[in-house]
N, C-alpha and C. Protein backbone atom coordinates (compact mmCIF):
# COMPACT_ATOMS: atom_id res chain seq x y z
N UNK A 1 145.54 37.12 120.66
CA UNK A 1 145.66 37.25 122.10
C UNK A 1 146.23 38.62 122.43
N UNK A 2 145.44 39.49 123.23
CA UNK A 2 145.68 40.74 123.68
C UNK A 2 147.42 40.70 124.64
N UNK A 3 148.33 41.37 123.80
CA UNK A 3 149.61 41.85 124.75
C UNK A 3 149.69 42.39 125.99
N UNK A 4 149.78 41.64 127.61
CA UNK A 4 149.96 42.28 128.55
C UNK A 4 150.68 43.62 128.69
N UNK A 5 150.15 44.85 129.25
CA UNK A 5 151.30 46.14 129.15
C UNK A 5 151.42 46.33 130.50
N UNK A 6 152.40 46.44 130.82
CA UNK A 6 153.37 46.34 131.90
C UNK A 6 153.26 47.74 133.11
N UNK A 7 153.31 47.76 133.73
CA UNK A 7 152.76 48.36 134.81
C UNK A 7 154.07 48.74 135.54
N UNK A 8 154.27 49.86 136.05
CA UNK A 8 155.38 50.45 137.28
C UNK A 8 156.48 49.41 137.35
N UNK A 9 156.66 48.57 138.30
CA UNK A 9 158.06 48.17 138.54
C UNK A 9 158.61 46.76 137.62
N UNK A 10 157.46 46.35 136.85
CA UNK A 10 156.93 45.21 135.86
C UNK A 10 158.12 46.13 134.64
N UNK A 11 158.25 47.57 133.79
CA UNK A 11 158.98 47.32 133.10
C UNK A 11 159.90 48.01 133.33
N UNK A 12 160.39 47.68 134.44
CA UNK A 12 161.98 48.16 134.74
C UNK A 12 162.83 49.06 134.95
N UNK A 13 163.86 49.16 135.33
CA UNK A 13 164.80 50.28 135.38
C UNK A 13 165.38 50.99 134.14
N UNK A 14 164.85 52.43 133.96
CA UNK A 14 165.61 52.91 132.56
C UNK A 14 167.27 52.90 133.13
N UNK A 15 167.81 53.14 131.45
CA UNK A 15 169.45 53.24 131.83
C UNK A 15 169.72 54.58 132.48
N UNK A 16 169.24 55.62 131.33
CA UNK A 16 169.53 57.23 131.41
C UNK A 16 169.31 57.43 133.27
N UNK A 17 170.36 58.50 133.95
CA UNK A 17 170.25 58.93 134.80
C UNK A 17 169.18 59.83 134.91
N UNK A 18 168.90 59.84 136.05
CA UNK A 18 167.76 61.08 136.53
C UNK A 18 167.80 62.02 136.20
N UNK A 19 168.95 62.79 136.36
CA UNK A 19 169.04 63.99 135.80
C UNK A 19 168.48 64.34 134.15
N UNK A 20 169.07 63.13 133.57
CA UNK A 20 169.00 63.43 132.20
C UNK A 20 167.70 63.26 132.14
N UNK A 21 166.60 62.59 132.62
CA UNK A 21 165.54 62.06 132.55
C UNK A 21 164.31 63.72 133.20
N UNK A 22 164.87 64.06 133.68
CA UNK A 22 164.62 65.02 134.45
C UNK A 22 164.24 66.26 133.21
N UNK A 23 165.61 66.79 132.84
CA UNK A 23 165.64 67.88 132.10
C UNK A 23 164.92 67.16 130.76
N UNK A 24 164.75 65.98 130.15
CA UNK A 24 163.75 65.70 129.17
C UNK A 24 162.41 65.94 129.29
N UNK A 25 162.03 65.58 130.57
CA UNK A 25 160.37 65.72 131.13
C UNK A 25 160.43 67.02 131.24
N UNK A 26 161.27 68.01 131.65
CA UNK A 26 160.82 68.99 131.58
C UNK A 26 160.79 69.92 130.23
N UNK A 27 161.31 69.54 129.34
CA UNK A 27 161.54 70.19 127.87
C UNK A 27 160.67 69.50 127.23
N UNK A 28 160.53 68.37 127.53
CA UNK A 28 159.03 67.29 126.67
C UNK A 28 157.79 68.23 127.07
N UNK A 29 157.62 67.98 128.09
CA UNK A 29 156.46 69.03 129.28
C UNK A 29 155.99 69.98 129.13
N UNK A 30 156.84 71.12 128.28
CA UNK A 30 156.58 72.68 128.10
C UNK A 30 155.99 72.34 126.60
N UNK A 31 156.48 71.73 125.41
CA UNK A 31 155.55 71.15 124.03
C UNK A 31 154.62 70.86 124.23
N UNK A 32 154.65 69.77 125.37
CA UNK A 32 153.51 68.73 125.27
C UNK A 32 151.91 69.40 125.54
N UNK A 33 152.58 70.37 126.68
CA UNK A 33 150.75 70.88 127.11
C UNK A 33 150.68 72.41 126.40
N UNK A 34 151.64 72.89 125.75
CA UNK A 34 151.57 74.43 125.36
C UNK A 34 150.28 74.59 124.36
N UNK A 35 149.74 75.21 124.44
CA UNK A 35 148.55 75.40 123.77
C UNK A 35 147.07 74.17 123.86
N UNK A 36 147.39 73.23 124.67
CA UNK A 36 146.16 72.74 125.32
C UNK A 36 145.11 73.95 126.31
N UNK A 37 143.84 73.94 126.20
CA UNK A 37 142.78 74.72 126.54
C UNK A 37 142.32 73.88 127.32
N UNK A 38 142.68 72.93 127.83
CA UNK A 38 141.77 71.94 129.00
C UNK A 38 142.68 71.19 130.12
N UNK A 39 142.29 71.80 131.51
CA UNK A 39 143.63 71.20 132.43
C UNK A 39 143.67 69.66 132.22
N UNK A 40 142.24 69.07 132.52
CA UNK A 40 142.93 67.92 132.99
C UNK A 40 143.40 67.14 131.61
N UNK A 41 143.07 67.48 130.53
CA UNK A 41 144.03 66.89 129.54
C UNK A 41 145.30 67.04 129.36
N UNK A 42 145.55 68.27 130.09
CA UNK A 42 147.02 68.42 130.50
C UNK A 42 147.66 67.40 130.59
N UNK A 43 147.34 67.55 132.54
CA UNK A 43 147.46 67.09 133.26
C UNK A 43 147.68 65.15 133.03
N UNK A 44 146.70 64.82 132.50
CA UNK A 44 146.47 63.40 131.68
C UNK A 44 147.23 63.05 130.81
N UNK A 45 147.68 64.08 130.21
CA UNK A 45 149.14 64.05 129.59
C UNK A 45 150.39 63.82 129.92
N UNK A 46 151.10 64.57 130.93
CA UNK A 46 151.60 64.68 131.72
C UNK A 46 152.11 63.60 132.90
N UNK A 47 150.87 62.91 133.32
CA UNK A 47 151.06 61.79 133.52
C UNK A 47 151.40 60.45 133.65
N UNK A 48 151.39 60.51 132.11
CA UNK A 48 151.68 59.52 130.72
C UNK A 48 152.80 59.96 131.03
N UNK A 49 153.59 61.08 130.52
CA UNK A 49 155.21 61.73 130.11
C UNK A 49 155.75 61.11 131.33
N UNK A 50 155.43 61.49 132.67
CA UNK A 50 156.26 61.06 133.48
C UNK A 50 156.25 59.72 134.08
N UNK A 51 155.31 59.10 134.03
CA UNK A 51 155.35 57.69 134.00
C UNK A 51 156.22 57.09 132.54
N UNK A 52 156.46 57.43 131.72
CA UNK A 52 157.22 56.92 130.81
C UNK A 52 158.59 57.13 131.33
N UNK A 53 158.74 58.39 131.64
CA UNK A 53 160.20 58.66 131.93
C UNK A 53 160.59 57.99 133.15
N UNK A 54 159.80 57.66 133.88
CA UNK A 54 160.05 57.06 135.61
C UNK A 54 159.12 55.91 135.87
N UNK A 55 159.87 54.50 134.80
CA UNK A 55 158.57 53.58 135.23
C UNK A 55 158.81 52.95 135.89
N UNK A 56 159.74 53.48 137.13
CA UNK A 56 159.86 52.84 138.48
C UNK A 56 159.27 53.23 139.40
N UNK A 57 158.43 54.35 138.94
CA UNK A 57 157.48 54.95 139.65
C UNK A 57 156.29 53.99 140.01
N UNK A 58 155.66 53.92 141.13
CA UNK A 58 154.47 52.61 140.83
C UNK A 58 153.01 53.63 140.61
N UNK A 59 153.16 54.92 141.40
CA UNK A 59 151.82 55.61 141.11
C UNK A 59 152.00 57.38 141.15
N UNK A 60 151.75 58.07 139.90
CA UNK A 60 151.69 59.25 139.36
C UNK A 60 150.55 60.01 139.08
N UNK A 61 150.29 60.87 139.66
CA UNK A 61 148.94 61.45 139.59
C UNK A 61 148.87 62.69 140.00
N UNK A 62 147.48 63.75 139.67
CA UNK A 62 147.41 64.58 140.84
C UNK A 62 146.36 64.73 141.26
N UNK A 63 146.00 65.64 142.70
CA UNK A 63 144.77 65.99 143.07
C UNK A 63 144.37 67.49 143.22
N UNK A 64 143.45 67.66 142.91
CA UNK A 64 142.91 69.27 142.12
C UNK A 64 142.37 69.45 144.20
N UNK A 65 142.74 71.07 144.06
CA UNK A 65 142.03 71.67 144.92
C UNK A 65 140.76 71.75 144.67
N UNK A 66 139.79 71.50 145.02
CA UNK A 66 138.28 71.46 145.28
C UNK A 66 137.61 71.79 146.70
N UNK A 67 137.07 73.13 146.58
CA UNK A 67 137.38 73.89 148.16
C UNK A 67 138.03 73.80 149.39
N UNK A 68 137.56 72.45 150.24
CA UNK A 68 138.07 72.17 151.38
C UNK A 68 138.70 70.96 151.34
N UNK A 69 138.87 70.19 150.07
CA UNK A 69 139.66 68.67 149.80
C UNK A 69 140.31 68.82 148.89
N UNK A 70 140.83 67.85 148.50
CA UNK A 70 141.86 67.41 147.03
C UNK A 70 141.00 66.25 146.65
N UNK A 71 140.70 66.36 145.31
CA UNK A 71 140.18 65.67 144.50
C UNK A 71 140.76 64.69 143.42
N UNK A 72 140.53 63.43 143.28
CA UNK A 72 141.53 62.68 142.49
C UNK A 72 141.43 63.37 140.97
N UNK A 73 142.72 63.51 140.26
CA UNK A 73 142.30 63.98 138.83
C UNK A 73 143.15 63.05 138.30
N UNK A 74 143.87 63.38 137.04
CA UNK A 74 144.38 62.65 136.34
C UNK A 74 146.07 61.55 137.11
N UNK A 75 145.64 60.61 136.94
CA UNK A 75 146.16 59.80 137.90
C UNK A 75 147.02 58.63 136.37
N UNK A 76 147.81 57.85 136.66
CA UNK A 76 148.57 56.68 136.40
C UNK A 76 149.21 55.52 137.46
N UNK A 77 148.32 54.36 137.68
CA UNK A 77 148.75 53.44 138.47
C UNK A 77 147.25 52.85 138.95
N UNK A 78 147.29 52.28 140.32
CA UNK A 78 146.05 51.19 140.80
C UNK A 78 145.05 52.80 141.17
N UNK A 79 144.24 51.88 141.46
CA UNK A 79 142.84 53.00 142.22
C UNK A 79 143.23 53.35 143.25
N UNK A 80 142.52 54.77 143.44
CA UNK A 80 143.38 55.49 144.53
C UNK A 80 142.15 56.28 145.20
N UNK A 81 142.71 56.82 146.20
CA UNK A 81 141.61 57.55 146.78
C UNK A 81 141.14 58.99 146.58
N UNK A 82 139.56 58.99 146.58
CA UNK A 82 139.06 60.43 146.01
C UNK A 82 139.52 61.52 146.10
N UNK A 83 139.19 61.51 147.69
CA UNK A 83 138.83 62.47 148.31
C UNK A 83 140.25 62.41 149.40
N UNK A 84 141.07 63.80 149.85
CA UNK A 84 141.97 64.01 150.78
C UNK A 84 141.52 65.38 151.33
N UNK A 85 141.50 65.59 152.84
CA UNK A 85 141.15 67.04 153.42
C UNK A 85 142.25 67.48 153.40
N UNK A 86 142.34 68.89 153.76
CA UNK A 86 143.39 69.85 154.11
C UNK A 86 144.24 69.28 155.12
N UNK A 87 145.28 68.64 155.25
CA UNK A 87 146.52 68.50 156.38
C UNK A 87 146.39 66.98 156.84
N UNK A 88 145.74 66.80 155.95
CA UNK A 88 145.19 64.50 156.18
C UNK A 88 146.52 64.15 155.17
N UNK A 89 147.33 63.22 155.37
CA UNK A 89 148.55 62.25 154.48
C UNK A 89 148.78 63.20 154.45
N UNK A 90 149.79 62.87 153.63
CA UNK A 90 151.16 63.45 152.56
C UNK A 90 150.72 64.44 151.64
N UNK A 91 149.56 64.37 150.80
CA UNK A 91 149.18 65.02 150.32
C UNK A 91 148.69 66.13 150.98
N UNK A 92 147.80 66.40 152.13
CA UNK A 92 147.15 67.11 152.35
C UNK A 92 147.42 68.14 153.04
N UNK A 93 149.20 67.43 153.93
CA UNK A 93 149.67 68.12 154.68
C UNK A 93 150.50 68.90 153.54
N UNK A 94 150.94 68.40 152.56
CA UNK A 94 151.94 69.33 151.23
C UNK A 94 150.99 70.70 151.21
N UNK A 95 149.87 70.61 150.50
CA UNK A 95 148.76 71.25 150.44
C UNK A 95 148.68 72.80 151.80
N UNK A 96 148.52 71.74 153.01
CA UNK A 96 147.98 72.73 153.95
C UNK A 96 149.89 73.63 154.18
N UNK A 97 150.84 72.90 154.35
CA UNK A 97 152.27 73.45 154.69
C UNK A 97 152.80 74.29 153.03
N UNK A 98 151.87 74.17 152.37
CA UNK A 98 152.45 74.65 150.27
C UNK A 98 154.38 74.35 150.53
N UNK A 99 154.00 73.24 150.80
CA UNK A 99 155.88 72.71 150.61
C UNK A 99 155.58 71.12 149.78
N UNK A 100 157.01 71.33 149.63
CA UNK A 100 157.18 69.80 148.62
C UNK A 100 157.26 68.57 150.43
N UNK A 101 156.84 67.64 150.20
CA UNK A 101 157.43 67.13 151.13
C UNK A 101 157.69 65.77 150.37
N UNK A 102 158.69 64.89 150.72
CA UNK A 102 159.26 63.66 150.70
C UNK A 102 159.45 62.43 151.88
N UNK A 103 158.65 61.93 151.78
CA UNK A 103 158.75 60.42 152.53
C UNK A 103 159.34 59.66 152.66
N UNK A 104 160.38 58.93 153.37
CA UNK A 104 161.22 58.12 152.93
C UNK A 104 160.63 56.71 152.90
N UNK A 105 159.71 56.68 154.31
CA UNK A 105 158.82 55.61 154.67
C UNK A 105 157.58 55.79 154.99
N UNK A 106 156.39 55.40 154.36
CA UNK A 106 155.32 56.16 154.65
C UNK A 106 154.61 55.44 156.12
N UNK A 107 155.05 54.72 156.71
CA UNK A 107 154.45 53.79 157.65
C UNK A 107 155.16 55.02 158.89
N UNK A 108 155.86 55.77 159.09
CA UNK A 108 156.65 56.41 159.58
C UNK A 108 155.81 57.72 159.70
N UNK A 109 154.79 58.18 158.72
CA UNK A 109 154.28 59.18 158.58
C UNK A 109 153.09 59.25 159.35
N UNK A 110 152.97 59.82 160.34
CA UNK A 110 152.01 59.99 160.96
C UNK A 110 150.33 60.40 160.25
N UNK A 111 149.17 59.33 160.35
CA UNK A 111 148.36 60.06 159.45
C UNK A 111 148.29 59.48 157.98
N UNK A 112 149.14 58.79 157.39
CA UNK A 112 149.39 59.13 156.03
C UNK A 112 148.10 57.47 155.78
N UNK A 113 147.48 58.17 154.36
CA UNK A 113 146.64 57.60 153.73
C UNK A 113 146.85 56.30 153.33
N UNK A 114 146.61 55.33 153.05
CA UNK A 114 147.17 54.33 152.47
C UNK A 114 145.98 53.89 151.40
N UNK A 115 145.96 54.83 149.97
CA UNK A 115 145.48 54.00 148.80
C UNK A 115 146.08 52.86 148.05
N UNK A 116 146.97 52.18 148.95
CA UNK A 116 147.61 51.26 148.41
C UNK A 116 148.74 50.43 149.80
N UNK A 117 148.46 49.69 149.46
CA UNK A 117 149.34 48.63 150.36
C UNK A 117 150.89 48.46 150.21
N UNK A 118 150.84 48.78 148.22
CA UNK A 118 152.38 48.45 147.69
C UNK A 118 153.44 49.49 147.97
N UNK A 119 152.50 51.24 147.91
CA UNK A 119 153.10 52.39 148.52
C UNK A 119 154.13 52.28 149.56
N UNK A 120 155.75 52.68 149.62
CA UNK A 120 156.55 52.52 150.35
C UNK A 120 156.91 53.81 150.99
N UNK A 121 157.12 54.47 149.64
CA UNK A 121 157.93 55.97 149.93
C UNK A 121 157.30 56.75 148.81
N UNK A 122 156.90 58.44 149.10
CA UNK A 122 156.25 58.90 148.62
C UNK A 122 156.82 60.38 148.24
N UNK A 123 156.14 61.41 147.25
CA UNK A 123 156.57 62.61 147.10
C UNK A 123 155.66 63.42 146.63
N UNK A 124 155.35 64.60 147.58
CA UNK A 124 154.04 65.75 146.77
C UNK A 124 154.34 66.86 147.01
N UNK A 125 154.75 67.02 145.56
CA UNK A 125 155.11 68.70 145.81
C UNK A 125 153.64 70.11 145.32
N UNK A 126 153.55 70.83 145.25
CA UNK A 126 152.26 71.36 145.44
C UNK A 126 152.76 72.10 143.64
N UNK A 127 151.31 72.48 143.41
CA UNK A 127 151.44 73.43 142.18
C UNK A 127 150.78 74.52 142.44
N UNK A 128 151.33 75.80 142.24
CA UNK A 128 150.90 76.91 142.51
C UNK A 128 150.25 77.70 141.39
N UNK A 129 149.69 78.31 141.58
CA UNK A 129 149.16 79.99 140.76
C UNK A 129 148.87 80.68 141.73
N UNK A 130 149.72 81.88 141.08
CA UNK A 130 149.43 83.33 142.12
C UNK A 130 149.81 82.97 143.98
N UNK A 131 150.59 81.55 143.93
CA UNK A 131 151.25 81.72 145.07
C UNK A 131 150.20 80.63 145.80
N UNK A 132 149.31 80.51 145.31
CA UNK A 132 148.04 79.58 145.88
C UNK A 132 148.51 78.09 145.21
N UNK A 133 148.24 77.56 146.55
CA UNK A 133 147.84 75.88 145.88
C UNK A 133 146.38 75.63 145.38
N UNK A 134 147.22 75.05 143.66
CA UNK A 134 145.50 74.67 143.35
C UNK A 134 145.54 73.06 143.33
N UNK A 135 146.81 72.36 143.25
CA UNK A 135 146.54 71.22 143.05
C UNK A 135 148.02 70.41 143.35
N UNK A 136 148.24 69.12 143.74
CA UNK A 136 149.21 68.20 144.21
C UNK A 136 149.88 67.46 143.05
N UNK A 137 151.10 67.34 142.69
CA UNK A 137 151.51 66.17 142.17
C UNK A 137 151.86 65.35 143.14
N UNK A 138 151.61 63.85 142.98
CA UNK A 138 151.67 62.58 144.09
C UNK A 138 152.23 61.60 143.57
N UNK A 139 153.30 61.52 144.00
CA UNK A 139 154.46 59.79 143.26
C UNK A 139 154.64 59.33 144.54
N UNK A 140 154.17 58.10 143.90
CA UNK A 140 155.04 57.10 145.00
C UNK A 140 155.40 56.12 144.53
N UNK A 141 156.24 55.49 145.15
CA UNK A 141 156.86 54.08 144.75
C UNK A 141 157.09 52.85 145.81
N UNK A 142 157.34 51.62 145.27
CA UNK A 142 157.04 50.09 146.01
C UNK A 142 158.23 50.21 146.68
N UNK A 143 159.53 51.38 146.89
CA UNK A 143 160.64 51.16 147.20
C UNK A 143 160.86 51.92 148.38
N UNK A 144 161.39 51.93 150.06
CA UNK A 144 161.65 52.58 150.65
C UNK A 144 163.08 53.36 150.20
N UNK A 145 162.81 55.16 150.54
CA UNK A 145 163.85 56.00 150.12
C UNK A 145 164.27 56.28 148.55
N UNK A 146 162.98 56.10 148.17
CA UNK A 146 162.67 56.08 146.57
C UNK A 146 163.60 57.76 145.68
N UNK A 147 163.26 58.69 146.58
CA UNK A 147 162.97 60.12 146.38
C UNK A 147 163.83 60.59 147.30
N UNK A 148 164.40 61.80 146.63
CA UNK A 148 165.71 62.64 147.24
C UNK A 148 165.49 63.88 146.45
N UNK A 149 166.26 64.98 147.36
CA UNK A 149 166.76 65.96 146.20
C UNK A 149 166.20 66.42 144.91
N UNK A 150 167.20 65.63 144.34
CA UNK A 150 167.08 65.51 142.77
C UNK A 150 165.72 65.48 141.93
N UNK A 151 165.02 64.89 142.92
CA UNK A 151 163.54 64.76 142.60
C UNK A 151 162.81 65.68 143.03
N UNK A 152 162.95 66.15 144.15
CA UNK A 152 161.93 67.27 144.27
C UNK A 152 162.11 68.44 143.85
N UNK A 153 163.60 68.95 143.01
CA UNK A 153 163.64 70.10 142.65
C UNK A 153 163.32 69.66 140.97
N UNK A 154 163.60 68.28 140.34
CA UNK A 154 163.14 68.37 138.96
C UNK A 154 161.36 68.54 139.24
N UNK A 155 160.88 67.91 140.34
CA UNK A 155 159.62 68.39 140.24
C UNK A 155 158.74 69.71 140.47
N UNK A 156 159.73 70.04 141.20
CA UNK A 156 159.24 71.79 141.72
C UNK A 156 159.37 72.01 139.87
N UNK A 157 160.31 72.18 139.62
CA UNK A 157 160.66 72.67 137.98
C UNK A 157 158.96 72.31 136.97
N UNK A 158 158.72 71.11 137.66
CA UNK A 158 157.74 70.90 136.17
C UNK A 158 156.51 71.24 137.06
N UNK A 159 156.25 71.53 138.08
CA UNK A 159 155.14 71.94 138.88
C UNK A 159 154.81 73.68 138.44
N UNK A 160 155.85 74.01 138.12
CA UNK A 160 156.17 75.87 137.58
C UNK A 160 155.49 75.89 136.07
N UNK A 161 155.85 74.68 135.60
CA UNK A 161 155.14 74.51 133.84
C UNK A 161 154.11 74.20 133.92
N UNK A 162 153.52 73.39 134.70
CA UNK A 162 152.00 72.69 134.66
C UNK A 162 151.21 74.16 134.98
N UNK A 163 151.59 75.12 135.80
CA UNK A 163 150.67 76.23 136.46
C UNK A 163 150.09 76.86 135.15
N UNK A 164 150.73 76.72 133.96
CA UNK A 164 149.95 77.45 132.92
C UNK A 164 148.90 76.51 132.38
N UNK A 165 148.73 75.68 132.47
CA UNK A 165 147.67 74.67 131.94
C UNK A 165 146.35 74.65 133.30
N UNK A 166 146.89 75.11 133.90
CA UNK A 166 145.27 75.88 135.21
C UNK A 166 144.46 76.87 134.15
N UNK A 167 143.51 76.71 133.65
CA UNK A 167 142.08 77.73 133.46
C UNK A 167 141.54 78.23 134.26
């Protein structure tokens, strides 16, 4: 009989604080993709890392700039949506404003997408090259006020590492 594997809020709260959890993903992060030749295996990587480190996270992913939209790429959690335009949700507005933004409540957010029903509170900070957005990291979680601070600057941090795994 095949072992159920456990999904976002299914396996629980780690002990380690954020912080500590933080500066691991980001020192795991710089090994993990250094000398990969293919983004979205990166990226697919990456994914994995931080869903391990944050499996209170319910959905981890990102979306690639693709001229005038964001495109779903390497993702962790339920099905999500393809396609986002320039300044549409959370994502699109991160994208069109190149700022991190944080949600506390996404029902609150004017606009904001709903690939998911369980989505409470959300976070997309943008990844740059050469100052350009090429692509979104997108967390969200089943919890209102999930994301603070702490989170968007450990993510700005690993959004600075991922830019070398862009071809």
């Amino acid at each position: 009989m095949a072992e159920k594997i456990p999904g976002g809020s299914e396996r629980g709260l780690t002990d380690s604080p954020r912080t500590e959890r933080y500066r691991d993903l980001i020192t795991q992060s710089k090994s993990l993709i250094d000398g990969i030749p293919d983004t979205v295996s990166a990226l697919a990587n990456l994914t994995a890392l931080i869903k391990e480190k944050f499996p209170e996270f319910f959905w981890v992913g990102f979306y690639l700039v693709k001229g005038d939209s964001l495109i779903l790429g390497p993702f962790q959690g339920t099905a999500a949506c393809f396609r986002i335009g320039k300044g549409k949700g959370v994502c699109g507005t991160a994208w069109a404003e190149n700022r991190t933004m944080i949600v506390d409540d996404v029902t609150d957010f004017p606009g904001h997408i709903a690939c998911s029903t369980l989505s409470k509170s959300e976070i997309v900070v943008p990844v740059r090259q050469k100052g350009q957005v090429v692509a979104v990291l997108d967390i969200d979680s089943t919890q209102k006020k999930a994301f603070g601070e702490q989170d968007g600057h450990g993510l700005e941090q690993l959004s600075e590492i991922i830019t070398t795994s862009f071809k």
